[in-house]
Protein backbone atom coordinates (compact mmCIF):
# COMPACT_ATOMS: atom_id res chain seq x y z
CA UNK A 1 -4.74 15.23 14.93
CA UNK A 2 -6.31 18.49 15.19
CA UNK A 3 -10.34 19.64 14.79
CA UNK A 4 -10.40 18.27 11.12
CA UNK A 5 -11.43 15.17 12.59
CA UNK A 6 -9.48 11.29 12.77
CA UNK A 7 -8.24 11.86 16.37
CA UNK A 8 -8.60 9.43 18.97
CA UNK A 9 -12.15 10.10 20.30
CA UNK A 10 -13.64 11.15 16.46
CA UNK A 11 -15.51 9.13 13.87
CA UNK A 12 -14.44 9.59 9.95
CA UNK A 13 -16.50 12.35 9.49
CA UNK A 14 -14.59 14.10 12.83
CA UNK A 15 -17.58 13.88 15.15
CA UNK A 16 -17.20 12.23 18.19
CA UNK A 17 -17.06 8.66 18.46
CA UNK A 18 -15.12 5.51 18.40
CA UNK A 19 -11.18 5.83 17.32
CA UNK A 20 -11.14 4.81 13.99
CA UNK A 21 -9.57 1.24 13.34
CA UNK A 22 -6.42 0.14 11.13
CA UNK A 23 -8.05 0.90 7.71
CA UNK A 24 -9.59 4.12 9.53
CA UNK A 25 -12.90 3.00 9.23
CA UNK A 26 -14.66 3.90 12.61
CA UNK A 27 -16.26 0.52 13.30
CA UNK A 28 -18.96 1.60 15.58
CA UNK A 29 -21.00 5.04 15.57
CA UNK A 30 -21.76 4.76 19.25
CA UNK A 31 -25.25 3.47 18.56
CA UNK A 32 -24.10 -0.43 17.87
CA UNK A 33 -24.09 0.01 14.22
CA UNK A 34 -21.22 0.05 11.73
CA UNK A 35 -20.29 3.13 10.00
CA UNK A 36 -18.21 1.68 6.80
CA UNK A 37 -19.97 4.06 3.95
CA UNK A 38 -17.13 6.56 4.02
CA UNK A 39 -14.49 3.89 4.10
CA UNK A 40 -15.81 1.78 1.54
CA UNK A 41 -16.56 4.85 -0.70
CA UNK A 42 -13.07 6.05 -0.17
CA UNK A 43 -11.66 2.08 -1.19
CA UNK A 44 -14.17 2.22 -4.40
CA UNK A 45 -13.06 5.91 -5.46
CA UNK A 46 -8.79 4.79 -4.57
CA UNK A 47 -9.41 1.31 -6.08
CA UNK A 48 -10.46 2.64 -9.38
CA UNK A 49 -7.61 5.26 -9.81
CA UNK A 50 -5.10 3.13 -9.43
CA UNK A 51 -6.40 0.51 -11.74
CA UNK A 52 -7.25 3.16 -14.15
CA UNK A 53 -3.32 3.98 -13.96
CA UNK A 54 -2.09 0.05 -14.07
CA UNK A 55 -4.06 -0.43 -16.89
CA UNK A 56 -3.23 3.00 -18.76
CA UNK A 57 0.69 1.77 -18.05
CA UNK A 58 -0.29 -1.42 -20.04
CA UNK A 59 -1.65 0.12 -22.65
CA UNK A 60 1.21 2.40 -22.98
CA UNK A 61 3.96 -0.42 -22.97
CA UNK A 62 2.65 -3.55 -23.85
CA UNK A 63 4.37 -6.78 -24.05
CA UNK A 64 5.33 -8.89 -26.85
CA UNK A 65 3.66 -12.21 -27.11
CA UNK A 66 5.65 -14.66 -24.76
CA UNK A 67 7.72 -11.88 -23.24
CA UNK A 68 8.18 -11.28 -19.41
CA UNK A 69 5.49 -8.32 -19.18
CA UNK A 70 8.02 -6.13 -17.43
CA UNK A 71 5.78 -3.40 -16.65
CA UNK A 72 3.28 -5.22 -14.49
CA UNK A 73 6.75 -6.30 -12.83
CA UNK A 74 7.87 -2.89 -12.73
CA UNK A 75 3.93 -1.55 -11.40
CA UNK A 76 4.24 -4.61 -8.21
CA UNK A 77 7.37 -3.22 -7.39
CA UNK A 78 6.90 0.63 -7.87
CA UNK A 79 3.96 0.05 -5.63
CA UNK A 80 5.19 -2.14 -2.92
CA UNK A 81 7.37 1.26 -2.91
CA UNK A 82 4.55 3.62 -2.45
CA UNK A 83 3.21 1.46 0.28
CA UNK A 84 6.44 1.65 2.25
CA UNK A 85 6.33 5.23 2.12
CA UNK A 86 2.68 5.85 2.91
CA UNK A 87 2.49 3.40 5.99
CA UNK A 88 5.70 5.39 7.12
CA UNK A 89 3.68 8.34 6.66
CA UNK A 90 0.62 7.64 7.82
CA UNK A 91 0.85 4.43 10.34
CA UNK A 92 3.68 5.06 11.93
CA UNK A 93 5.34 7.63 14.58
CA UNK A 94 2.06 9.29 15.80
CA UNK A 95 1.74 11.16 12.38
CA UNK A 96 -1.99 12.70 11.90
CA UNK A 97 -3.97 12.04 9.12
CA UNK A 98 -7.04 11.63 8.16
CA UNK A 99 -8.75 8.20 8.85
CA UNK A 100 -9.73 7.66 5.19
CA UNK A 101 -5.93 8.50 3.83
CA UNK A 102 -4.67 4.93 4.66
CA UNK A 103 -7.89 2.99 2.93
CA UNK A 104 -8.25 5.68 -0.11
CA UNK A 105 -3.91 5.80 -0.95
CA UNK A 106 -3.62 2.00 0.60
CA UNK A 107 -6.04 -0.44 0.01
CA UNK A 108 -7.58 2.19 -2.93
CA UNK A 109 -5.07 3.48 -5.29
CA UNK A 110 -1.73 1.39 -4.21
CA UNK A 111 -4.17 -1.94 -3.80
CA UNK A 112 -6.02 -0.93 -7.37
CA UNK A 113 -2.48 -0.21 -9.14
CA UNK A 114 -0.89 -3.38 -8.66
CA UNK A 115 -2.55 -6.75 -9.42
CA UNK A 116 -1.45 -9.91 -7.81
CA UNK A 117 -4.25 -11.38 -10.19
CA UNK A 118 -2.26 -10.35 -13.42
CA UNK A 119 0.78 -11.43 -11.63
CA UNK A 120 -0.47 -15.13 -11.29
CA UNK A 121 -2.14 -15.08 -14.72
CA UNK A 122 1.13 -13.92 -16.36
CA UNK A 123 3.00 -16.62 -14.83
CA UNK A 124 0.21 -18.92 -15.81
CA UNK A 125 1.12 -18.00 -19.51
CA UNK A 126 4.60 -18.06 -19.41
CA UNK A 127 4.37 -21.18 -17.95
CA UNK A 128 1.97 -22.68 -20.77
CA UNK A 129 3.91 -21.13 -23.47
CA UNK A 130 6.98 -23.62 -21.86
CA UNK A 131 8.70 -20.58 -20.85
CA UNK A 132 9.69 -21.81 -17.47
CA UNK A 133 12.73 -19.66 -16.82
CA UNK A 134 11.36 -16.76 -17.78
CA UNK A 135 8.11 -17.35 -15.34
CA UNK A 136 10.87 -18.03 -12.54
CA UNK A 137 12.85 -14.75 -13.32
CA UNK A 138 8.67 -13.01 -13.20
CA UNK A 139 8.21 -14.79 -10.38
CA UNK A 140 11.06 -14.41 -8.47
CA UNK A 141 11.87 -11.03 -9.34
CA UNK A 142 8.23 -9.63 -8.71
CA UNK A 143 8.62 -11.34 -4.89
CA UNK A 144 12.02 -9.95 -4.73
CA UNK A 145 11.66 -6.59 -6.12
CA UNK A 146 8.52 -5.89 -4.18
CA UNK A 147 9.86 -7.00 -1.01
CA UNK A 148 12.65 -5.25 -0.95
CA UNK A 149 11.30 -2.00 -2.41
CA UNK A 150 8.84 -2.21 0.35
CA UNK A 151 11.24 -2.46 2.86
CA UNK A 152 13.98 0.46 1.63
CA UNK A 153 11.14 2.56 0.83
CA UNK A 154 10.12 2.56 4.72
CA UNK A 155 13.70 2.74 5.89
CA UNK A 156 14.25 5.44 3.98
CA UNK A 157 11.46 7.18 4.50
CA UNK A 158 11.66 6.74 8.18
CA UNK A 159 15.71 7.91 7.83
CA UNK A 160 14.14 11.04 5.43
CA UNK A 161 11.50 12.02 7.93
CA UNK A 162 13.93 12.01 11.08
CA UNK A 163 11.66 9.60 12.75
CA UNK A 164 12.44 9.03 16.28
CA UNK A 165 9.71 6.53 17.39
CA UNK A 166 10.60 4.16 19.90
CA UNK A 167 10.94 1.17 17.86
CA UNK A 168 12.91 2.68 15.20
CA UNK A 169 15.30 4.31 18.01
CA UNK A 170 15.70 0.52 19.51
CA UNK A 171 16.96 -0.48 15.93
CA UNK A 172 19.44 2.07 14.91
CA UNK A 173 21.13 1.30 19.08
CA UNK A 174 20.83 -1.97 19.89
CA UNK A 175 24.14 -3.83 19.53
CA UNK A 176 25.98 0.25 20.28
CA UNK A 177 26.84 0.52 23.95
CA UNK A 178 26.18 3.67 25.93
C-alpha cells in the first residue's frame, strides 16, 4: 500500500495511526477515540447505490402475482458473485487497497443490492399463497445459487489473478507428492 494511505501504520484518511480493521475502519485515532465517520459514510453512500440498483432491477422486471420473483433470485446470486470477486481482490493475497473499498463495494453496494429481507418476505408470500414448491425451489435455489456463485467466483478469481498466497498454494498441492 503505497503513500495514498490504508497501509499498515495509516488511519483511513492515510495519516498515521492504527491499521485499519476488517471493514477498514481504523478503530482507534491514537487518542482513545473511534474514528468510524469515513467508514460509516462510505457504508451509507455504497448502501444506497446498490439498493438504488436492486430496486431499479425490480422495477424493470417485475413479477407476476404468485410467481417465483426470479430477479431478486437472480440479484442474491449475481451478488454473492461480486462478493467472491471483491474479497479475492481486496482481502486476500496482500493486495492494496484502500481501507474504505471493502465497506463502500462490500457491506455498501454488494450488502445494499441484495436483500435477504425481500428474500424472506417473498418466501413468506409464496408460502401464504399455498405455493409451497415454488417457495422451496426460491428457497433452495437462492441458498444454492448464492453459495456456489460465491465460491466459483473466488476460485476463479483467485485462478484469474495468478494468486500464489500460501493458503491457496496448500490447496492446489496437497494430496500431489513432490
Amino acid at each position: 500500500m503505497g503513500a495514498s494511505g490504508g497501509g499498515p501504520g495509516t488511519d483511513p484518511e492515510g495519516g498515521p495511526g492504527p491499521a485499519p480493521d476488517s471493514c477498514g475502519a481504523a478503530p482507534d485515532n491514537g487518542r482513545g477515540t473511534a474514528r468510524p465517520w469515513p467508514v460509516l459514510g462510505a457504508v451509507s453512500a455504497g448502501g444506497a447505490l446498490g439498493a438504488l440498483t436492486r430496486y431499479a432491477a425490480l422495477l424493470a422486471w417485475p413479477a407476476p402475482a404468485g410467481a417465483v420473483p426470479w430477479v431478486v433470485l437472480g440479484i442474491n446470486v449475481l451478488g454473492s458473485a461480486l462478493i467472491g470477486v471483491l474479497m479475492v481482490l481486496v482481502a486476500e493475497g496482500g493486495r492494496g487497497a484502500h481501507p474504505l473499498v471493502r465497506p463502500f463495494l462490500g457491506v455498501g453496494v454488494l450488502g445494499g443490492f441484495t436483500s435477504f429481507s425481500t428474500y424472506a418476505m417473498d418466501m413468506s408470500g409464496l408460502l401464504g399463497r399455498g405455493a409451497p414448491f415454488a417457495a422451496l425451489l426460491y428457497g433452495g435455489g437462492t441458498l444454492l445459487g448464492a453459495l456456489a456463485a460465491v465460491w466459483a467466483a473466488a476460485a476463479v478469481t483467485r485462478r484469474l489473478s495468478g494468486d500464489r498466497s500460501p493458503a491457496v498454494r496448500g490447496r492446489r498441492t496437497r494430496g500431489r507428492t513432490a
